[in-house]
C-alpha atoms as a PDB file:
ATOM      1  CA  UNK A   1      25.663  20.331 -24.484  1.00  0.00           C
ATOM      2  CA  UNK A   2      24.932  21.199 -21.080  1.00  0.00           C
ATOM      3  CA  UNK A   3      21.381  22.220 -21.314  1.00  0.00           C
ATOM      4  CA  UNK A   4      20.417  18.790 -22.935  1.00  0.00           C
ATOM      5  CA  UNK A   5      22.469  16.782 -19.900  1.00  0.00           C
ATOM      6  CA  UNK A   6      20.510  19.220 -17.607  1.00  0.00           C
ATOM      7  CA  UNK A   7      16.911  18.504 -19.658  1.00  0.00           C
ATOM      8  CA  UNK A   8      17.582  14.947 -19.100  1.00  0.00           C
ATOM      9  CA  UNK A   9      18.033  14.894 -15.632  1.00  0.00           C
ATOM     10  CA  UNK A  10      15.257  16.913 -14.913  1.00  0.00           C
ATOM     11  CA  UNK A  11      13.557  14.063 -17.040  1.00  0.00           C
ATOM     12  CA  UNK A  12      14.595  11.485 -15.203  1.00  0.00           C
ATOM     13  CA  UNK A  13      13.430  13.221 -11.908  1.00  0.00           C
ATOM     14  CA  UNK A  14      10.073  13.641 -12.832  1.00  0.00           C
ATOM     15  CA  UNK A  15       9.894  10.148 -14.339  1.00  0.00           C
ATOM     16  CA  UNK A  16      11.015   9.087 -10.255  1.00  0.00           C
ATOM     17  CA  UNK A  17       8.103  11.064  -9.053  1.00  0.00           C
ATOM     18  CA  UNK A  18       5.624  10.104 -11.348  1.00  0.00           C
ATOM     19  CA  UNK A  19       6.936   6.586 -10.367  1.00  0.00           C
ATOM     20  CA  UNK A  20       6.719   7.339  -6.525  1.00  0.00           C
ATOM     21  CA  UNK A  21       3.107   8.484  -6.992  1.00  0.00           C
ATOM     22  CA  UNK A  22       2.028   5.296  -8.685  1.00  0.00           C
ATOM     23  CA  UNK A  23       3.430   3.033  -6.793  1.00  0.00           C
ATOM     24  CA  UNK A  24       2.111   4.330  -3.394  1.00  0.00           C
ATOM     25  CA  UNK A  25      -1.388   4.745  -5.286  1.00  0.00           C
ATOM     26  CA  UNK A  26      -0.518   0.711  -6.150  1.00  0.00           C
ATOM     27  CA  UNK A  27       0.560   0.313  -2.496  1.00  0.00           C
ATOM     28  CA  UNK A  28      -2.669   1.628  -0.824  1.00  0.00           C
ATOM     29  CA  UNK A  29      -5.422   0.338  -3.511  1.00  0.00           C
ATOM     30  CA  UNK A  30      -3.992  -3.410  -2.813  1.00  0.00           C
ATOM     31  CA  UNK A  31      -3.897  -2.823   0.956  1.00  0.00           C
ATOM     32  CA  UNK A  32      -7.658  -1.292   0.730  1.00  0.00           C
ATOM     33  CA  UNK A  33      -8.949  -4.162  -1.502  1.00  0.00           C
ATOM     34  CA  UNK A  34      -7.175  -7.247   1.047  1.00  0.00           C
ATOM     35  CA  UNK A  35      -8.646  -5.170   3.836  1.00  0.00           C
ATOM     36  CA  UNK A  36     -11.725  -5.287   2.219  1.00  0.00           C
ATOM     37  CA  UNK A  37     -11.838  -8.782   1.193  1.00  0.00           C
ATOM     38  CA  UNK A  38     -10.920  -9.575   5.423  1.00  0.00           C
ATOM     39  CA  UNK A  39     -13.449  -7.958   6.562  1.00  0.00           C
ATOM     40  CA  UNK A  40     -15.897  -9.294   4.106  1.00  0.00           C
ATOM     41  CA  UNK A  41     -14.773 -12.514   4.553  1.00  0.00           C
ATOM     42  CA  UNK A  42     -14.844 -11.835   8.611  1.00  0.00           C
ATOM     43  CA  UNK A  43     -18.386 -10.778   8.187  1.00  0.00           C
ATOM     44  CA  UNK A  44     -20.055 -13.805   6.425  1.00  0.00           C
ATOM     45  CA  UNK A  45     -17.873 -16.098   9.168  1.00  0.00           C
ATOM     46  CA  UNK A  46     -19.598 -14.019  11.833  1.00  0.00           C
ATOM     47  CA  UNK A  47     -22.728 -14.421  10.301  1.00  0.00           C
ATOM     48  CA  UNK A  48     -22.212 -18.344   9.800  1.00  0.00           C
ATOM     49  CA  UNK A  49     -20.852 -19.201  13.496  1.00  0.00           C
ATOM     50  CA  UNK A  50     -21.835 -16.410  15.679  1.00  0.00           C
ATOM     51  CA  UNK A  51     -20.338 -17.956  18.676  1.00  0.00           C
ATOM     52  CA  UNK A  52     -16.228 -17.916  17.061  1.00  0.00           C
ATOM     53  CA  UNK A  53     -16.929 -13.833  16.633  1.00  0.00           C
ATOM     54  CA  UNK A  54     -14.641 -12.752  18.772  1.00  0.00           C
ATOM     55  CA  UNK A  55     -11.562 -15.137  17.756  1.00  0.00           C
ATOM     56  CA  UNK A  56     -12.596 -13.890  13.943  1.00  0.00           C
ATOM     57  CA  UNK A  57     -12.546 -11.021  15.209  1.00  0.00           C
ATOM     58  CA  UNK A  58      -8.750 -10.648  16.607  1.00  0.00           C
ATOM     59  CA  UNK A  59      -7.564 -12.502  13.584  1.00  0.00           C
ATOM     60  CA  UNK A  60      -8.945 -10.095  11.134  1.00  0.00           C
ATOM     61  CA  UNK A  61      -7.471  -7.330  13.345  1.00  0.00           C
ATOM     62  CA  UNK A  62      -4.041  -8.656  13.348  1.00  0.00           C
ATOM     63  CA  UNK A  63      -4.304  -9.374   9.920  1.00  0.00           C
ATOM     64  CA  UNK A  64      -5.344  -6.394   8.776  1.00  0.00           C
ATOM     65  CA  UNK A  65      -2.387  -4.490  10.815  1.00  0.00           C
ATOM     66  CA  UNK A  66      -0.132  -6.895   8.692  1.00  0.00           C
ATOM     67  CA  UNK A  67      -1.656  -5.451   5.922  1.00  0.00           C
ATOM     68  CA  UNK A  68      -1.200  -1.528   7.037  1.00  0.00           C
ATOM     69  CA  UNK A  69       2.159  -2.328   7.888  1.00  0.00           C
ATOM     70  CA  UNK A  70       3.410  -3.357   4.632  1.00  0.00           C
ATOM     71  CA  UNK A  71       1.304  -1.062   2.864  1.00  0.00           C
ATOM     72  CA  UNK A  72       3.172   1.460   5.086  1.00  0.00           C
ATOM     73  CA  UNK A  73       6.835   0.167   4.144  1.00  0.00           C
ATOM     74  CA  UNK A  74       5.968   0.404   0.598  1.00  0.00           C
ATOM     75  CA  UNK A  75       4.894   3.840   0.633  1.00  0.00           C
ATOM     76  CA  UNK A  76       8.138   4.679   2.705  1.00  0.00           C
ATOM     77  CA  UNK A  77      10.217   3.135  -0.347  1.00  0.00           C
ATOM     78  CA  UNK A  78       8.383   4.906  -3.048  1.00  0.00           C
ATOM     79  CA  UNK A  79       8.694   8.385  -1.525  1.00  0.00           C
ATOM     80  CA  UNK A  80      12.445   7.317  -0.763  1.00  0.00           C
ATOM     81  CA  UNK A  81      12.956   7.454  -4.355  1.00  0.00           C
ATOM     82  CA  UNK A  82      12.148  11.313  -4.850  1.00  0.00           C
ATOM     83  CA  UNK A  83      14.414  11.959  -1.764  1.00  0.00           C
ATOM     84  CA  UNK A  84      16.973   9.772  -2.852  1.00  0.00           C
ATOM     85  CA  UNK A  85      17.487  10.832  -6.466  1.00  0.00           C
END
C-alpha cells in the first residue's frame, strides 16, 4: 500500500511540473506576440504621422514594460508551484 501512495505522489509532482513548464511557455508566447503586435502597430503609426514618433514611442515603451511585468508575475506563480508542492 505504501508504494502505490508513494507512485501517486510522485505523479502528481510531475503533473505540477509539467504544468509549471506550460504555463510559463503560455506566459512568455502571449507576452512575445502583444509585444509584437505594439511594436507593429507602433511602427505603421510612425510611418503614418512621423511627427507623434516620439509620444508613440514612450507609450509603446511603457506598454510593453506592462507587458514584461505581468509576463514576469506569471512565470513567478508557475515555478511557485514546483516549490510549493
Amino acid at each position: 500500500m505504501q508504494e502505490k501512495e508513494v507512485a501517486k505522489a510522485v505523479m502528481e509532482l510531475q503533473w505540477a511540473y509539467f504544468g509549471a513548464a506550460v504555463g510559463a511557455g503560455i506566459a512568455a508566447l502571449a507576452a512575445g506576440y502583444g509585444i509584437g503586435k505594439i511594436a507593429s502597430s507602433a511602427v505603421e503609426s510612425i510611418a503614418r504621422q512621423p511627427e507623434a514618433a516620439g509620444d508613440i514611442r514612450g507609450a509603446t515603451v511603457l506598454t510593453a514594460a506592462f507587458i514584461e511585468g505581468v509576463c514576469l508575475f506569471a512565470v513567478v506563480v508557475c515555478m511557485l508551484v514546483t516549490f510549493i508542492k
